[in-house]
Protein backbone atom coordinates (compact mmCIF):
# COMPACT_ATOMS: atom_id res chain seq x y z
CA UNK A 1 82.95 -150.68 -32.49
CA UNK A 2 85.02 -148.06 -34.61
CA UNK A 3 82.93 -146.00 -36.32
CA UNK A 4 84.97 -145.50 -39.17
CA UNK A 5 86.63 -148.83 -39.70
CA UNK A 6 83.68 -151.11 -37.69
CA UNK A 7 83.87 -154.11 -36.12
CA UNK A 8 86.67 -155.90 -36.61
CA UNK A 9 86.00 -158.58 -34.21
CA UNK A 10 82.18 -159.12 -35.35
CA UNK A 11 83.61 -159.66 -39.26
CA UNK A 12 85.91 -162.44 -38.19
CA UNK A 13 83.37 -164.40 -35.43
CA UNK A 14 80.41 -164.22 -38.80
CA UNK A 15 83.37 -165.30 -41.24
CA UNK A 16 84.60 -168.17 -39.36
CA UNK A 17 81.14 -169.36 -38.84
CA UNK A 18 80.49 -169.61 -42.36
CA UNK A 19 83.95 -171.13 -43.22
CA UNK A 20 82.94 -174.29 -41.19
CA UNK A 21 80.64 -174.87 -44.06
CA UNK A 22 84.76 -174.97 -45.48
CA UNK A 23 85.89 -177.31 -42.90
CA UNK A 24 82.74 -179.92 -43.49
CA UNK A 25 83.74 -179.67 -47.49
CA UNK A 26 87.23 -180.69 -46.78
CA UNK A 27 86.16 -183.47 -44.35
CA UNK A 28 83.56 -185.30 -46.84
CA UNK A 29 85.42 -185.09 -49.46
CA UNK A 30 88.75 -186.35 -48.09
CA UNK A 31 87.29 -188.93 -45.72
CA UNK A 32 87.29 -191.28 -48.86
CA UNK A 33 91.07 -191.35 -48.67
CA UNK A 34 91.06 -193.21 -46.23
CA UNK A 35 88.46 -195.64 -46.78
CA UNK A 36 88.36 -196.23 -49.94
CA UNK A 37 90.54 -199.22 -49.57
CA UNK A 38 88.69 -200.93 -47.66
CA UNK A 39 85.83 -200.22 -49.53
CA UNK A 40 87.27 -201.57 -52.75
CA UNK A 41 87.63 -205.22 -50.50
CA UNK A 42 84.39 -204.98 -49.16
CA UNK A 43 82.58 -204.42 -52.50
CA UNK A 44 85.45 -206.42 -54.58
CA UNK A 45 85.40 -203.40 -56.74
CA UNK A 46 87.53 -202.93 -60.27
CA UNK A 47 88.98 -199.74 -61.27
CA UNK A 48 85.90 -198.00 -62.68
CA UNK A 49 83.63 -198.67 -59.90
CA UNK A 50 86.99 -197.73 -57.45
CA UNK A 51 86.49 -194.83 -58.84
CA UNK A 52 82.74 -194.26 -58.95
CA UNK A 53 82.61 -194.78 -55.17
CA UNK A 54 85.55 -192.32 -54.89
CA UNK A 55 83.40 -189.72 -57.62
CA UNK A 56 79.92 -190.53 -56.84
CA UNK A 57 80.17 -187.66 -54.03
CA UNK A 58 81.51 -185.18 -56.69
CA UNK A 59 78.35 -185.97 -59.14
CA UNK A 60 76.41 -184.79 -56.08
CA UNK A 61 78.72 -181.90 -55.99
CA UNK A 62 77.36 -181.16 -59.55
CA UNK A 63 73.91 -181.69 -58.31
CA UNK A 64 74.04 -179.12 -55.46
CA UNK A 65 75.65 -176.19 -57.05
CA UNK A 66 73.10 -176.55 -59.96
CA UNK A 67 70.31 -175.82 -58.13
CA UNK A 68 72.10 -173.33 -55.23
CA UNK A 69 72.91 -170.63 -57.39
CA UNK A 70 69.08 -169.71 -57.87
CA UNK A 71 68.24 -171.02 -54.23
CA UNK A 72 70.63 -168.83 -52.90
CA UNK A 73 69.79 -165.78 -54.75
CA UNK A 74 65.56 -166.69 -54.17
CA UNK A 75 66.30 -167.68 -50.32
CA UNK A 76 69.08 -166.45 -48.98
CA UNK A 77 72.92 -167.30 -48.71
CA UNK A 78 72.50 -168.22 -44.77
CA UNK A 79 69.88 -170.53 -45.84
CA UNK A 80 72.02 -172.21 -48.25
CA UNK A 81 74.57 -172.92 -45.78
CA UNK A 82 72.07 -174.37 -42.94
CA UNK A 83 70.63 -176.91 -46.14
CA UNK A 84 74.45 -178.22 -46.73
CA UNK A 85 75.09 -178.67 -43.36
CA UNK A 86 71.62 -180.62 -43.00
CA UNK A 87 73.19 -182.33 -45.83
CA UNK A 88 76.22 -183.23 -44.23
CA UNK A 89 74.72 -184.77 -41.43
CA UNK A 90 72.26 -186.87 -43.23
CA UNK A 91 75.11 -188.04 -45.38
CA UNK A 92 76.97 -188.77 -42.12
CA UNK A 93 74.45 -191.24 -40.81
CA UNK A 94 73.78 -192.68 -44.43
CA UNK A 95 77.47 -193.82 -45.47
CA UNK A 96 77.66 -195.10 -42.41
CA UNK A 97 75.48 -197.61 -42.30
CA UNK A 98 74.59 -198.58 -46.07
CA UNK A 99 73.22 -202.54 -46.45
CA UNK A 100 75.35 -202.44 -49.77
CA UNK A 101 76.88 -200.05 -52.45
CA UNK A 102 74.19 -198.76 -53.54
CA UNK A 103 72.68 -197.22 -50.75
CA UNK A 104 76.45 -196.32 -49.97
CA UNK A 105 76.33 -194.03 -53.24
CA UNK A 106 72.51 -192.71 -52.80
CA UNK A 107 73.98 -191.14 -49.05
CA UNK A 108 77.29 -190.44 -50.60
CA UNK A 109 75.64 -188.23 -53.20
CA UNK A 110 73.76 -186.67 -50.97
CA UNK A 111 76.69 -185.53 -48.58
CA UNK A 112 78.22 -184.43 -51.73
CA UNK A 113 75.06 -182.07 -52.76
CA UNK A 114 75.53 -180.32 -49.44
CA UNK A 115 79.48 -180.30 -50.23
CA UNK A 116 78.59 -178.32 -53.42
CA UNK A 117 76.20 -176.05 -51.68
CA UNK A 118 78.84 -175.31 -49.06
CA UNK A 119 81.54 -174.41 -51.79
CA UNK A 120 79.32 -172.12 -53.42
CA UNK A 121 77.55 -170.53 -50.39
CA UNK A 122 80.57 -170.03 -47.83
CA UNK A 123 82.77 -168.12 -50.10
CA UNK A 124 80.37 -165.96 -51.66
CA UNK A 125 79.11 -165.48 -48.03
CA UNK A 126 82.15 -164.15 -46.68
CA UNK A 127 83.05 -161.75 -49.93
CA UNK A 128 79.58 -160.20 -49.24
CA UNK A 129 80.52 -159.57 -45.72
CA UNK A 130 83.67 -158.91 -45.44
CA UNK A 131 85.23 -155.19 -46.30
CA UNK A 132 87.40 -155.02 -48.73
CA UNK A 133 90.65 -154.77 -47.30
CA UNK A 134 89.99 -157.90 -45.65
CA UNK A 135 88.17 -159.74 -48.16
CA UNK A 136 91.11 -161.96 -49.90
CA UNK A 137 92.14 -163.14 -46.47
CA UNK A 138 88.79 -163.86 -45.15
CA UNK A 139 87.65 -165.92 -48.43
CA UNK A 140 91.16 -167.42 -48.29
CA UNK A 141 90.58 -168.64 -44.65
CA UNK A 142 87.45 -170.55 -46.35
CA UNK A 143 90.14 -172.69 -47.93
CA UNK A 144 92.16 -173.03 -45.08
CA UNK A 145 89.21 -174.35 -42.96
CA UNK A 146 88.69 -176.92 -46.12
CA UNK A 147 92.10 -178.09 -45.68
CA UNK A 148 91.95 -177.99 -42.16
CA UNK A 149 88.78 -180.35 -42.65
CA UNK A 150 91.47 -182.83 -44.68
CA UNK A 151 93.95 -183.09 -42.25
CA UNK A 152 91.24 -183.85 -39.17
CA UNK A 153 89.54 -186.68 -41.25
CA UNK A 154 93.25 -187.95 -42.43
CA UNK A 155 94.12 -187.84 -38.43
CA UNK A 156 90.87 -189.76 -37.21
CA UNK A 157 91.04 -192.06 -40.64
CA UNK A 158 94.36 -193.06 -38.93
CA UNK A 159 93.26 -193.78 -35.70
CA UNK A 160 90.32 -195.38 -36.77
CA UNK A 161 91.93 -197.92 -39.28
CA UNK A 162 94.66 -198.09 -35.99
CA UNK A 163 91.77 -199.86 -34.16
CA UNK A 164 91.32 -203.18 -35.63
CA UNK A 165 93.17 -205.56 -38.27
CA UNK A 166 92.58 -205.50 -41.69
CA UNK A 167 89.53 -207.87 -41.29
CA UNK A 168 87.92 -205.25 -39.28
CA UNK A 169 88.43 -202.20 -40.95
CA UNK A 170 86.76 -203.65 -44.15
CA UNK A 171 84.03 -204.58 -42.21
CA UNK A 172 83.34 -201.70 -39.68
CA UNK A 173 86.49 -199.32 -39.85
CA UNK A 174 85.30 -197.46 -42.82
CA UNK A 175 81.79 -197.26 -40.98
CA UNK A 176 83.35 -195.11 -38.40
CA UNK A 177 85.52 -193.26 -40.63
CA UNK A 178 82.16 -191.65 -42.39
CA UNK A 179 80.40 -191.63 -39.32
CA UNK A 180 82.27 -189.15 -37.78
CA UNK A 181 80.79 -186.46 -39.39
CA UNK A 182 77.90 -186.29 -37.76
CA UNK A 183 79.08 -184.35 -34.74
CA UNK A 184 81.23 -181.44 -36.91
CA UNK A 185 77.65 -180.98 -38.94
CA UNK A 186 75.42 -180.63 -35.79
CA UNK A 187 78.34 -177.73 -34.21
CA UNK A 188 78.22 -176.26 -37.61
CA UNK A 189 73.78 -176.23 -37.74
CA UNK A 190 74.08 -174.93 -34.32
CA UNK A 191 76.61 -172.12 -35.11
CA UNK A 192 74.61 -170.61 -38.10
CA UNK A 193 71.58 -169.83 -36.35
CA UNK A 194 74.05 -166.64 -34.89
CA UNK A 195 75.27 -165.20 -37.65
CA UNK A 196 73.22 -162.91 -40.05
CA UNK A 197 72.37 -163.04 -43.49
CA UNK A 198 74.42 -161.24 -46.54
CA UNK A 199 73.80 -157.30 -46.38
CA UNK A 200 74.06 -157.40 -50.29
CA UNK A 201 71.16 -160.16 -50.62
CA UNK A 202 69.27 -158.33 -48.50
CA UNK A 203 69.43 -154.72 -50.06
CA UNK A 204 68.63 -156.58 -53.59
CA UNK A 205 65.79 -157.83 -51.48
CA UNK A 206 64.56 -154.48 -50.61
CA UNK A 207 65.30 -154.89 -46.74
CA UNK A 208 67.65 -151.77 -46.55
CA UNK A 209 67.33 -151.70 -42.97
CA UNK A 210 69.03 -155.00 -42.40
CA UNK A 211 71.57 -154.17 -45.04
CA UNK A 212 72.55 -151.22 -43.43
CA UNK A 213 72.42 -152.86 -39.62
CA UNK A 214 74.94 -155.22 -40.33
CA UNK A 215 76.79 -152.96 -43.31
CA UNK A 216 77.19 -150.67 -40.25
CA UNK A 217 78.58 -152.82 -37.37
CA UNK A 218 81.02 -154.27 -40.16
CA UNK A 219 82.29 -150.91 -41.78
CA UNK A 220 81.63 -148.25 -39.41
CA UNK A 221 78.25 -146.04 -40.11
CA UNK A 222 80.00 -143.13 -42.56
CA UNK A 223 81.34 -146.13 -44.85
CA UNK A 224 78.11 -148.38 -44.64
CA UNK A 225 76.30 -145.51 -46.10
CA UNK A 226 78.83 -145.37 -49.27
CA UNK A 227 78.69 -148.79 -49.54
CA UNK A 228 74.80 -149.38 -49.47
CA UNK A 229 74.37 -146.38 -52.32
CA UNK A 230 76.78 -148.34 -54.41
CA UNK A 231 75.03 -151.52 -53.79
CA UNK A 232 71.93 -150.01 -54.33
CA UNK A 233 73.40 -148.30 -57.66
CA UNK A 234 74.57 -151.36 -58.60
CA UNK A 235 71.49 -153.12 -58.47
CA UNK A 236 69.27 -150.80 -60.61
CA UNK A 237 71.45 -151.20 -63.56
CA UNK A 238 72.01 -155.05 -63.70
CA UNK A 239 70.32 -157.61 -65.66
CA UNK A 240 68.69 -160.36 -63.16
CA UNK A 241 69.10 -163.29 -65.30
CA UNK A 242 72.50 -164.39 -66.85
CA UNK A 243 71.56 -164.81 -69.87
CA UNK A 244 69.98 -161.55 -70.22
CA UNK A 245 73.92 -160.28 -68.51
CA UNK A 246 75.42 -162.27 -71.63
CA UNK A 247 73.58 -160.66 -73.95
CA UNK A 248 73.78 -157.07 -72.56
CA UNK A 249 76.71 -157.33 -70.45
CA UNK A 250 80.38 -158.40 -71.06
CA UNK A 251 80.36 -162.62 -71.06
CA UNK A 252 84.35 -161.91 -70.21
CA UNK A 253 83.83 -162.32 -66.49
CA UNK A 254 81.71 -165.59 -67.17
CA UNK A 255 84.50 -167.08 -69.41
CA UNK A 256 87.16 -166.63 -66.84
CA UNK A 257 85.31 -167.60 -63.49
CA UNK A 258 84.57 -170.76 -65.60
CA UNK A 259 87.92 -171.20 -67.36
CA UNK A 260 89.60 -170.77 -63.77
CA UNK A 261 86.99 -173.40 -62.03
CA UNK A 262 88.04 -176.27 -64.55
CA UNK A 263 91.64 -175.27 -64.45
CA UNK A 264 91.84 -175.60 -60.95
CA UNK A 265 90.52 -179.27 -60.99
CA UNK A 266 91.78 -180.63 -64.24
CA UNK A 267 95.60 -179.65 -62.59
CA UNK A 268 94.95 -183.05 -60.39
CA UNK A 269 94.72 -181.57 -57.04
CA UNK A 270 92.22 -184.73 -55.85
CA UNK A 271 94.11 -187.34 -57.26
CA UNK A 272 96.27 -186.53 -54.77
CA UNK A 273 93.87 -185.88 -52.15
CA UNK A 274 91.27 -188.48 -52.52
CA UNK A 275 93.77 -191.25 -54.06
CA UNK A 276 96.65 -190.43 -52.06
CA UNK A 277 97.16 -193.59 -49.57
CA UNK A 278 96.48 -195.91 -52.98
CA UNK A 279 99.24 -194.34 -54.22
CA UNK A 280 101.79 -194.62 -51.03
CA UNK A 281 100.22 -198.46 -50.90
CA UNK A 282 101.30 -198.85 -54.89
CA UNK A 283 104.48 -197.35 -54.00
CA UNK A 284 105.14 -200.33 -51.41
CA UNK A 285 104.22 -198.15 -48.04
CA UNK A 286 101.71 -200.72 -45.72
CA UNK A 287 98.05 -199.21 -44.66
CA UNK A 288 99.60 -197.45 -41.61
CA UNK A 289 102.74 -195.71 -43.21
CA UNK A 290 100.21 -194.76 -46.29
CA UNK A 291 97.72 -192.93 -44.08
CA UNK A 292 101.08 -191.70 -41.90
CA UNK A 293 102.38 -189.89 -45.31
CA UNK A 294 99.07 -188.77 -46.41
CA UNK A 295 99.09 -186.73 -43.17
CA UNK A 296 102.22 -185.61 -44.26
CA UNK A 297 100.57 -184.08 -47.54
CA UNK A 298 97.77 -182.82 -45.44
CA UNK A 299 99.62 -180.71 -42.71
CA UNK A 300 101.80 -178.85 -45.98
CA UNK A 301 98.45 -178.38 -47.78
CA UNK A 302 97.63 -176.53 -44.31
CA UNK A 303 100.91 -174.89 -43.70
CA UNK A 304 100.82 -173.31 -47.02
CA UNK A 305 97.25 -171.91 -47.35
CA UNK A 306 98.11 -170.16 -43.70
CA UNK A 307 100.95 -168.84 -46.14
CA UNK A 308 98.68 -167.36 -48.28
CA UNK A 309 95.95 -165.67 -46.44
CA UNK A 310 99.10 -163.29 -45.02
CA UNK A 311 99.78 -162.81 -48.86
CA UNK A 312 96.69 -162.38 -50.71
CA UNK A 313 96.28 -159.62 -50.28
CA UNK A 314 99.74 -158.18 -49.68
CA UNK A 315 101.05 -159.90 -53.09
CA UNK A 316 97.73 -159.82 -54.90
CA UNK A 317 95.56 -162.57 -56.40
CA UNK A 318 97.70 -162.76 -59.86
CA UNK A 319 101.38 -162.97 -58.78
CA UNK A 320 100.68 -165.74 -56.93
CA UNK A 321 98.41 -167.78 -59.60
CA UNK A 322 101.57 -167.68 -61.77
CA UNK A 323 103.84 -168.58 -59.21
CA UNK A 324 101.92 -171.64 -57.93
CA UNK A 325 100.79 -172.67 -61.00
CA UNK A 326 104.79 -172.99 -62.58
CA UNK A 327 105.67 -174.79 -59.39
CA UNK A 328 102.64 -177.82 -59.89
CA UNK A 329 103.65 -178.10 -63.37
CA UNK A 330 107.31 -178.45 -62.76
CA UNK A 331 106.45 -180.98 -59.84
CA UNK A 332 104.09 -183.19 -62.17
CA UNK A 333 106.24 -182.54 -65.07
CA UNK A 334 109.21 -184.29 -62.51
CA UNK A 335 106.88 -186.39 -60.99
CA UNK A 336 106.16 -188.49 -64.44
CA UNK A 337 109.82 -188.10 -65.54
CA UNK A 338 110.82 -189.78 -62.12
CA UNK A 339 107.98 -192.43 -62.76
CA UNK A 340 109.16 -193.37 -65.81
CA UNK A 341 112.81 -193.40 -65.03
CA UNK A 342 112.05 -196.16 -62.24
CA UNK A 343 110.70 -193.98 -59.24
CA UNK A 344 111.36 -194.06 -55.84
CA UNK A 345 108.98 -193.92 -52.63
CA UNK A 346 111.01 -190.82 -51.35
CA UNK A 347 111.30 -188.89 -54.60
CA UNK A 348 107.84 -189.63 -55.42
CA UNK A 349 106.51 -188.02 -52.15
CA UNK A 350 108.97 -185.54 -52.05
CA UNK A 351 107.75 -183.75 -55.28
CA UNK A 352 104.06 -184.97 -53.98
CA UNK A 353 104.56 -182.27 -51.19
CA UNK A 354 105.92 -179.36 -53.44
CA UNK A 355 102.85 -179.71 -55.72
CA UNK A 356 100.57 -179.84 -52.71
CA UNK A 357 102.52 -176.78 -51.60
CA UNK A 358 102.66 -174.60 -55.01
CA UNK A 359 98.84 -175.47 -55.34
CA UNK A 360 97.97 -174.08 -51.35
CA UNK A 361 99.92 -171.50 -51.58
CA UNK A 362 98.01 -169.95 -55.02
CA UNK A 363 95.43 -172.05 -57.01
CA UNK A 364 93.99 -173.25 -54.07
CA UNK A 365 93.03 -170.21 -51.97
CA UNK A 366 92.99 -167.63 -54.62
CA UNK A 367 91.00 -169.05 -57.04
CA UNK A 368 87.92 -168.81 -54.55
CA UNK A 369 88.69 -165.61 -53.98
CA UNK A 370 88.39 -164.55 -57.40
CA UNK A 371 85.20 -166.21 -57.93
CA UNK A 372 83.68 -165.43 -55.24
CA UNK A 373 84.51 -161.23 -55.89
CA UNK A 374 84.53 -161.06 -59.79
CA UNK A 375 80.77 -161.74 -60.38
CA UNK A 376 78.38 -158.57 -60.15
CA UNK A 377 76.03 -158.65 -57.12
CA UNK A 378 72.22 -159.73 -58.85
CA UNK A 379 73.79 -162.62 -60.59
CA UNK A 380 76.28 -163.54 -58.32
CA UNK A 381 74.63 -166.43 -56.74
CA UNK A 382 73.79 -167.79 -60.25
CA UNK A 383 77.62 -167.28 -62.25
CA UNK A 384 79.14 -168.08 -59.17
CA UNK A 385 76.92 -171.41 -59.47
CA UNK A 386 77.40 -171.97 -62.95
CA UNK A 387 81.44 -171.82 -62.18
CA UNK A 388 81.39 -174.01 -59.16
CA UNK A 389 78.76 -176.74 -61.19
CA UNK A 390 81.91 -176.48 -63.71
CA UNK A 391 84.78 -176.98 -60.93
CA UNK A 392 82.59 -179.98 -59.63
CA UNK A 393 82.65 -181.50 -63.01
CA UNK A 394 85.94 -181.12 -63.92
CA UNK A 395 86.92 -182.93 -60.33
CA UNK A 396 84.28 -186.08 -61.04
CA UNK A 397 85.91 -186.15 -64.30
CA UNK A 398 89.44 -186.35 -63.43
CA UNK A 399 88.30 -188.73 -59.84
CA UNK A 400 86.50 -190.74 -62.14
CA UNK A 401 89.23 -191.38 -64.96
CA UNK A 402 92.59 -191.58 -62.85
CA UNK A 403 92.16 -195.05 -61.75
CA UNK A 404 91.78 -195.69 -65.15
CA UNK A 405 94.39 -194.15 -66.83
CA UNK A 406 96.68 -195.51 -63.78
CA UNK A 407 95.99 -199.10 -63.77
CA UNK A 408 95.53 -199.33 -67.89
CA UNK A 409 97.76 -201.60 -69.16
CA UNK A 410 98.81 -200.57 -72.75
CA UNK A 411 99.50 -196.84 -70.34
CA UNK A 412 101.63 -198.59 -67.82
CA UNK A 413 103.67 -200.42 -70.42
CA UNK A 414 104.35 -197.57 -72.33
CA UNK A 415 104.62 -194.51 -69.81
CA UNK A 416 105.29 -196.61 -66.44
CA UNK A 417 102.00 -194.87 -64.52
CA UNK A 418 103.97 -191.24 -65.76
CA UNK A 419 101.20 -190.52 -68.43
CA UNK A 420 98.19 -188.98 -65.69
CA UNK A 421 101.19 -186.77 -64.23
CA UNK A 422 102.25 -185.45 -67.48
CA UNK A 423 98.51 -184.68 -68.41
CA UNK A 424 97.99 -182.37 -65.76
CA UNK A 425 101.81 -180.75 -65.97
CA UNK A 426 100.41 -180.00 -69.04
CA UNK A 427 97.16 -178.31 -68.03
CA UNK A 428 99.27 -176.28 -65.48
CA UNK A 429 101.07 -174.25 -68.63
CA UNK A 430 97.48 -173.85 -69.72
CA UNK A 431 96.45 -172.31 -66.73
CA UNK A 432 99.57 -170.18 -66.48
CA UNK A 433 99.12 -168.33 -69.81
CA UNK A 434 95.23 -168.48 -69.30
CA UNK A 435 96.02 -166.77 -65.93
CA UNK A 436 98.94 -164.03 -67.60
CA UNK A 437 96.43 -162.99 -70.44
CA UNK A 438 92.96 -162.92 -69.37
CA UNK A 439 92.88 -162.31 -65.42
CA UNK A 440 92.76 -158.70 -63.81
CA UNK A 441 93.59 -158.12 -60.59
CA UNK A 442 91.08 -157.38 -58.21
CA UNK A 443 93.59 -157.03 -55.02
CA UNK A 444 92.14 -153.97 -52.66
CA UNK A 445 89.04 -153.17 -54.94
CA UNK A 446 85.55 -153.18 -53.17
CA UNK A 447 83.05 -155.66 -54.98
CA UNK A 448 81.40 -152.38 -56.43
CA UNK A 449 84.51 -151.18 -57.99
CA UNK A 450 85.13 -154.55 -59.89
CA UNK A 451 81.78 -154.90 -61.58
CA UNK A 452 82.42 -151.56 -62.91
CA UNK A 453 85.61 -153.06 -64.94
CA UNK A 454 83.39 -155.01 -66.89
């Protein structure tokens, strides 16, 4: 270990640990892609319960982050991540095997409780771990082990639906397909009993020993020192509830983690991502060439968020918001235009992929890494919470209402499907000037040195 700039190799092993909790996010929520056609024959389901078996999992998403932000900061943020992953595997087992939909929704929730745990826990994990010089990467590799989750479950939907005729994937296919993640949630249980818990959780918990321990083997012994005394500073000065932070503290920070959790949903990122072979299938593509281009949308959504963890923090968190923001609009804006006009398979997935790409490359990544930095350290748990119960709300809401708008009638007649695109092309030029006029940037600043701009 380096004594001044620690252990480089210990940050990454405890990072990627945590950012399976990631990788088990992006493979619950994105194994409905797959399945959720054959689900909708199974269940002979219409376009509002289509989409409440593609949402239900996001209402549990709502469910866990309520209660994780004060579990988190009463238990511990390695506990948090061992109850998602418990989570996980019990939703694993339940989907599989449900006797009808309803059961199918009770284990679906439940998966997505421990999917909203995960998303709060993981990042805010790894930005209490990390240093800050390699903070923005490590948080951003969170969201590449999320879409790394995606493409998996889009590769063994595939070969899955590959093994029978349409017959049999409506009766057992989609079994398998959530079954599967059992086996990723029992490597990720087994993983976390390795890695230790946050050093800042446990200097607000008065174990200073600990905190310095692992502060120490992660920053070298002269900087751990610095670095306790400022979380320790820190500490002694902050309100412990939020609402006593509103009242004494600038509500700023809570307005934009919030603002910047709904605008990264209500830009209709899981349309695409949970809808995404119903959409190739509507566009004329069979079961097999749908899944085949959804892959195609996964493996950019990968290639790009690689793309930004090696400029995060190189470009900075801001420069990039604006630049991938622009991008998704002009893509949607085209998108609907393209739509109306008559569209075309090709064209249609062709601007598909540059939105994917604009939002991996920025909105994606960098908005957890903003959230998961901006918050001070005693109510981190509990903003960051209060943002992610918002981000999970905003995504049922837009699962739950594209189907909808898609397959309304009067909508179709008059906008040809282009209205839902248009909608969020318009919400990306919201986020763009939200992003230009009320977000600092926090590239290269420790997480001591951004509480003290508010």
């Amino acid at each position: 270990m380096n004594e001044q700039r620690g252990n480089w190799s210990y940050v990454v092993r405890v990072c990627l640990v945590a950012t399976l909790g990631g990788l088990l996010f992006g493979y619950d929520t994105a194994v409905i892609a797959g399945a959720i056609g054959f689900l909708q024959k199974k269940f002979a389901l219409g376009p509002a319960m289509e989409g409440w078996a593609a949402s239900c999992a996001l209402l549990g998403c709502v469910i866990g982050v309520t209660i994780s932000g004060a579990f988190s900061d009463r238990f511990g943020r390695k506990r948090l991540l061992v109850l998602s992953g418990a989570l996980f595997a019990a939703s694993a087992i339940g989907t599989a095997l449900p006797p009808n939909l309803t059961w199918f929704v009770i284990f679906r929730t439940i998966g997505g409780i421990g999917v909203g745990a995960a998303s709060m826990a993981a990042p805010m994990y790894i930005a209490e771990i990390a240093p800050a010089r390699m903070r923005g990467r490590m948080v951003s590799v969170n969201q590449l082990a999320i879409v790394t989750g995606m493409l998996i479950i889009y590769f063994v939907n595939y070969f899955i639906a590959r093994g029978g005729d349409e017959a049999w994937n409506v009766e057992y296919g989609w079994r398998w397909m959530f079954a599967s993640g059992l086996f990723p949630s029992l490597v990720f249980l087994g993983l976390l009993i390795s890695v230790p818990e946050s050093p800042r959780w446990l200097a607000e918990h008065r174990r200073r020993g600990e905190a310095l321990g692992i502060l120490t083997r992660v920053n070298g012994a002269a900087a751990a020192e610095r670095e306790l005394a400022e979380i320790e500073a820190a500490a002694a000065v902050e309100s412990s509830t939020l609402s006593q932070f509103v009242r004494s503290g600038p509500a700023a920070v809570l307005v934009i983690g919030i603002s910047l959790a709904i605008l990264q949903q209500v830009t209709g990122i899981n349309v695409f991502l949970y809808y995404g072979p119903e959409i190739f299938k509507k566009l004329g593509s069979g079961t097999d060439v749908a899944l085949l281009q959804t892959l195609t949308v996964g493996a950019v959504n990968l290639v790009f968020t690689v793309i930004a963890i090696y400029t995060v923090d190189r470009w900075g968190r801001k420069p990039l918001m604006l630049l991938g923001a622009s991008g998704m609009g002009i893509c949607l804006f085209a998108m609907g235009g393209v739509s109306y006009a008559g569209r075309t398979e090709l064209w249609v997935l062709l601007l598909i992929l540059g939105y994917i790409a604009c939002f991996a490359l920025s909105i994606g990544p960098v908005t957890w890494v903003i959230l998961s930095e901006i918050f001070p350290t005693k109510i981190r748990g509990r903003a960051l919470g209060l943002a992610t119960f918002c981000l999970w709300t905003a995504n049922f809401i837009v699962s739950q209402t594209f189907p909808i708008l898609n397959e309304n009638a009067w909508l179709v007649a008059t906008f040809r499907q282009a209205f839902p695109f248009w909608v969020y092309g318009a919400l990306c030029v919201v986020e763009i000037l939200f992003v230009w006029r009320m977000v600092p940037e926090t590239k290269g600043k420790s997480l001591e040195e951004i509480e003290r701009m508010w």
